[in-house]
N, C-alpha and C. Protein backbone atom coordinates (compact mmCIF):
# COMPACT_ATOMS: atom_id res chain seq x y z
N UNK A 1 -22.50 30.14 -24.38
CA UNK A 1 -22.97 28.84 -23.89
C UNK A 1 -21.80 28.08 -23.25
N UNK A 2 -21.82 27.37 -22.00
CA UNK A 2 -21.01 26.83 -21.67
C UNK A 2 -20.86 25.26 -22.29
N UNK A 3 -19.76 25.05 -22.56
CA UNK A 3 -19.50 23.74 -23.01
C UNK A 3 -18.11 22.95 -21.76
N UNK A 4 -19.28 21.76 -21.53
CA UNK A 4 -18.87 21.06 -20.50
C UNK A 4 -17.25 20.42 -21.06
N UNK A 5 -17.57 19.98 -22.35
CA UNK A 5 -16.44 18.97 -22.85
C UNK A 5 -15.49 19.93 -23.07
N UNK A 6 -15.47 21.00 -22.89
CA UNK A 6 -14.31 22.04 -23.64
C UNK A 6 -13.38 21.91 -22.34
N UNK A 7 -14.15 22.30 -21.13
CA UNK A 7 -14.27 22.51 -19.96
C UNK A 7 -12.78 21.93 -19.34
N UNK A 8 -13.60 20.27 -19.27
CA UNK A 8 -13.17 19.12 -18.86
C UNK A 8 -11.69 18.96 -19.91
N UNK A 9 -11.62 19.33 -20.84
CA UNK A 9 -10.54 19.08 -21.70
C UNK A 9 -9.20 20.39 -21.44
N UNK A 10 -9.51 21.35 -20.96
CA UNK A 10 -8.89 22.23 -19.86
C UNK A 10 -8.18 21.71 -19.00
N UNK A 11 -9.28 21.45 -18.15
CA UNK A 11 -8.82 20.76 -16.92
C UNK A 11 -7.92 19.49 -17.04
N UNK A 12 -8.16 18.45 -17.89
CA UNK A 12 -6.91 17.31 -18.16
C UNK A 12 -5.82 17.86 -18.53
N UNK A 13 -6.40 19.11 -19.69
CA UNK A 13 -4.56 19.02 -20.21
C UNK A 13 -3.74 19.72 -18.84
N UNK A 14 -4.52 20.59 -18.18
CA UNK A 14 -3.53 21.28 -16.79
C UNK A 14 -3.35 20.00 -16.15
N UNK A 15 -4.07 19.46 -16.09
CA UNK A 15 -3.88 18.23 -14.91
C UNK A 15 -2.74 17.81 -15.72
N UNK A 16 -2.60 17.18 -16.14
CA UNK A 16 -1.32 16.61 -17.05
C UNK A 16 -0.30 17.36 -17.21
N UNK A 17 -0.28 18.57 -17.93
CA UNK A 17 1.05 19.81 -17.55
C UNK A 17 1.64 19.65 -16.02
N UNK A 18 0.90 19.55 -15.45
CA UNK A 18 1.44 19.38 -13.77
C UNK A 18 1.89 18.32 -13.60
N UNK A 19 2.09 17.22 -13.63
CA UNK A 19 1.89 15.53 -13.30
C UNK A 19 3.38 15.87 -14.38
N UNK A 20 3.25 15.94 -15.70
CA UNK A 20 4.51 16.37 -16.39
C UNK A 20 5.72 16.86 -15.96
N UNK A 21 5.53 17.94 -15.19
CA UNK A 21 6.15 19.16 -14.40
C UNK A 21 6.86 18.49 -13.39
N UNK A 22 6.14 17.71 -12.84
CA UNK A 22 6.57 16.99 -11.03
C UNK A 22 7.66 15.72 -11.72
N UNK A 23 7.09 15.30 -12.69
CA UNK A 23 8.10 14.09 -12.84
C UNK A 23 8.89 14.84 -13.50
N UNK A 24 9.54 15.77 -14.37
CA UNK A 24 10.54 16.10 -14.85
C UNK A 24 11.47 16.58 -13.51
N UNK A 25 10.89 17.15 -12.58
CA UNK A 25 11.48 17.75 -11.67
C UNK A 25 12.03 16.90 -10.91
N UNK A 26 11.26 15.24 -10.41
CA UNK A 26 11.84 14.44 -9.48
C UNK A 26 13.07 13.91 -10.60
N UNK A 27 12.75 13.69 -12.00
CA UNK A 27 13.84 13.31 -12.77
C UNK A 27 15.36 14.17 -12.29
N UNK A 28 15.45 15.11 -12.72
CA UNK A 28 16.54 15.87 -12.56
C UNK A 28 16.59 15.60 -10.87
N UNK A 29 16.20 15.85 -9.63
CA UNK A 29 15.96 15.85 -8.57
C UNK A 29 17.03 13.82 -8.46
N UNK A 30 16.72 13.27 -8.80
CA UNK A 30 17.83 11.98 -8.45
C UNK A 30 18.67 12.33 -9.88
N UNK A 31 18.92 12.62 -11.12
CA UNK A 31 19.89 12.64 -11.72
C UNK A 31 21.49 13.80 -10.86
N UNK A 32 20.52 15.09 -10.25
CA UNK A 32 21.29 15.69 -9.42
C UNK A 32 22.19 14.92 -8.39
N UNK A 33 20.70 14.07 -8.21
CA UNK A 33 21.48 13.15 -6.44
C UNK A 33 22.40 11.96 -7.21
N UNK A 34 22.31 11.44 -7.96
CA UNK A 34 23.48 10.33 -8.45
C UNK A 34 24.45 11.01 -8.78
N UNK A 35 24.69 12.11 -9.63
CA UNK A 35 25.88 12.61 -9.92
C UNK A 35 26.57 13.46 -8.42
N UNK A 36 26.00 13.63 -7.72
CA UNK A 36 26.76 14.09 -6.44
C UNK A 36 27.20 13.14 -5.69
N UNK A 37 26.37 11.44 -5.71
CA UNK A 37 27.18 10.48 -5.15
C UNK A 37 27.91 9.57 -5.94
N UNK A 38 28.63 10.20 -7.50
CA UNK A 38 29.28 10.25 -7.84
C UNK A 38 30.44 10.95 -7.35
N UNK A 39 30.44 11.81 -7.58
CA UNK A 39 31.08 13.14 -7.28
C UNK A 39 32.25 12.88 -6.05
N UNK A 40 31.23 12.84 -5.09
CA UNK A 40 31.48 12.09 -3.51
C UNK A 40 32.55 10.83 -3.73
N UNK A 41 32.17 10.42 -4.37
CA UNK A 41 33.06 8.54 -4.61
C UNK A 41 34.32 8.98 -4.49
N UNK A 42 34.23 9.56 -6.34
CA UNK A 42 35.38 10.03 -6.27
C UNK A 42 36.67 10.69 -5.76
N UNK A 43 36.27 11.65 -4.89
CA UNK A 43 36.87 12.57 -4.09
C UNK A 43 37.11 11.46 -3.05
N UNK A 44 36.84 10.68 -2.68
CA UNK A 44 36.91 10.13 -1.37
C UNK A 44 38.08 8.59 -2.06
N UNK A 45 37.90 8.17 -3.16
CA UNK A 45 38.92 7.37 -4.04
C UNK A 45 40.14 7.86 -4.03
N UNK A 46 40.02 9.83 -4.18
CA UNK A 46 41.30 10.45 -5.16
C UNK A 46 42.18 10.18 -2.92
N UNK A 47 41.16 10.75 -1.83
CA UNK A 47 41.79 11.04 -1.17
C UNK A 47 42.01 9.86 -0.27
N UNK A 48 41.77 8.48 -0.23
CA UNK A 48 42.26 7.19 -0.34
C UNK A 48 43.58 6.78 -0.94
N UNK A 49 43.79 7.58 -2.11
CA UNK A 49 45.11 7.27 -2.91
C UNK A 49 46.09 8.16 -2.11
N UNK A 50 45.46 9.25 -1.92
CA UNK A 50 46.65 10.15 -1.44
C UNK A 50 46.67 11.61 -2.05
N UNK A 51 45.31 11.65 -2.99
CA UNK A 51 45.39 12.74 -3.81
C UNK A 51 43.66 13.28 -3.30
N UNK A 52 44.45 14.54 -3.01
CA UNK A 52 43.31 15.49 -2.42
C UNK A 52 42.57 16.35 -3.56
N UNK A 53 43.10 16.83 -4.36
CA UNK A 53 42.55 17.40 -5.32
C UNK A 53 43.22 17.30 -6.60
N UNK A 54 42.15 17.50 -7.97
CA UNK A 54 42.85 16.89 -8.85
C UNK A 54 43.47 18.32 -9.87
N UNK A 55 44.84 18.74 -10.01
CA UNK A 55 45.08 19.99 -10.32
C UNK A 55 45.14 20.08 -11.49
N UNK A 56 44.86 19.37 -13.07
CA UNK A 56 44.79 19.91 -13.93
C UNK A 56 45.85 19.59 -14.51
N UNK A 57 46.90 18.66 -14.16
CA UNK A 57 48.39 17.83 -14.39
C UNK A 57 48.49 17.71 -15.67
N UNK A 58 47.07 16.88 -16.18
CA UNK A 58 47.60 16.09 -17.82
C UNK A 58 47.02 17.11 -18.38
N UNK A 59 46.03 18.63 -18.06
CA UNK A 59 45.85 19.25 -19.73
C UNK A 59 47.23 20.37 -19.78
N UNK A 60 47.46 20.57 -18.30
CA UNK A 60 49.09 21.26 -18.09
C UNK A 60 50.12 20.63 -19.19
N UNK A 61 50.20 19.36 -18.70
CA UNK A 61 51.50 18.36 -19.37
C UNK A 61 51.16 18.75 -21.21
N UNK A 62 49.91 18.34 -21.35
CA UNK A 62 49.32 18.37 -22.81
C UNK A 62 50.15 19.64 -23.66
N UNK A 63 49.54 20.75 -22.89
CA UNK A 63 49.79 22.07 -23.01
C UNK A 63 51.39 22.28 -23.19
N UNK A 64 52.03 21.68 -22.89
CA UNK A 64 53.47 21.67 -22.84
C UNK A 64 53.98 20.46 -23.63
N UNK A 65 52.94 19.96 -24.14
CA UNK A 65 53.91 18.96 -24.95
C UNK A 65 54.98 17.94 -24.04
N UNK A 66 54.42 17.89 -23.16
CA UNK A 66 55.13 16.55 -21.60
C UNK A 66 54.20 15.49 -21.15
N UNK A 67 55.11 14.67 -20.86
CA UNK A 67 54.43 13.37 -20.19
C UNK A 67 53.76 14.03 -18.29
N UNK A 68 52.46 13.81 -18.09
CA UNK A 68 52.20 14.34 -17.29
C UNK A 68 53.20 13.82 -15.76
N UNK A 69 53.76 12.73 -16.13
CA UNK A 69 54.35 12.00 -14.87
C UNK A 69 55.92 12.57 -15.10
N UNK A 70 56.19 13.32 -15.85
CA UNK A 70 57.83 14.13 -15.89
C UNK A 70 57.95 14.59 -14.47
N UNK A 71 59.04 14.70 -13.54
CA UNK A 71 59.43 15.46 -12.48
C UNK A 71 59.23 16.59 -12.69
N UNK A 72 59.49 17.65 -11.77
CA UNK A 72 59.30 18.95 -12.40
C UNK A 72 61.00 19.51 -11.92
């Protein structure tokens, strides 16, 4: 026997799995896009200062037990 209400209760919960699906996806979809115009800032701050890339100085210095600003 077909049952209409079973039916219809199918169909919402897919409808809803989907609608779920799309907003998790636009979620991540601008969390992606803010952290890249993050990302962007930065790089464009470091190369404003004068610093093109950032090499890893203070876990180096760390690693050595040095002040990262020692001469070399």
């Amino acid at each position: 026997m077909f049952d209409f209400n079973l039916t219809l209760h199918h169909f919402r919960a897919a409808d809803f799995a989907r609608e779920a699906a799309e907003h998790r996806l636009a979620h991540e979809a601008r969390l992606a896009a803010r952290t890249e115009d993050a990302r962007e800032t930065r790089q464009v701050r470091r190369e404003a200062e004068g610093r093109v890339r950032s090499t890893g100085t203070r876990r180096l210095a760390r690693l050595h037990h040095r002040s990262h600003r020692v001469a070399a």
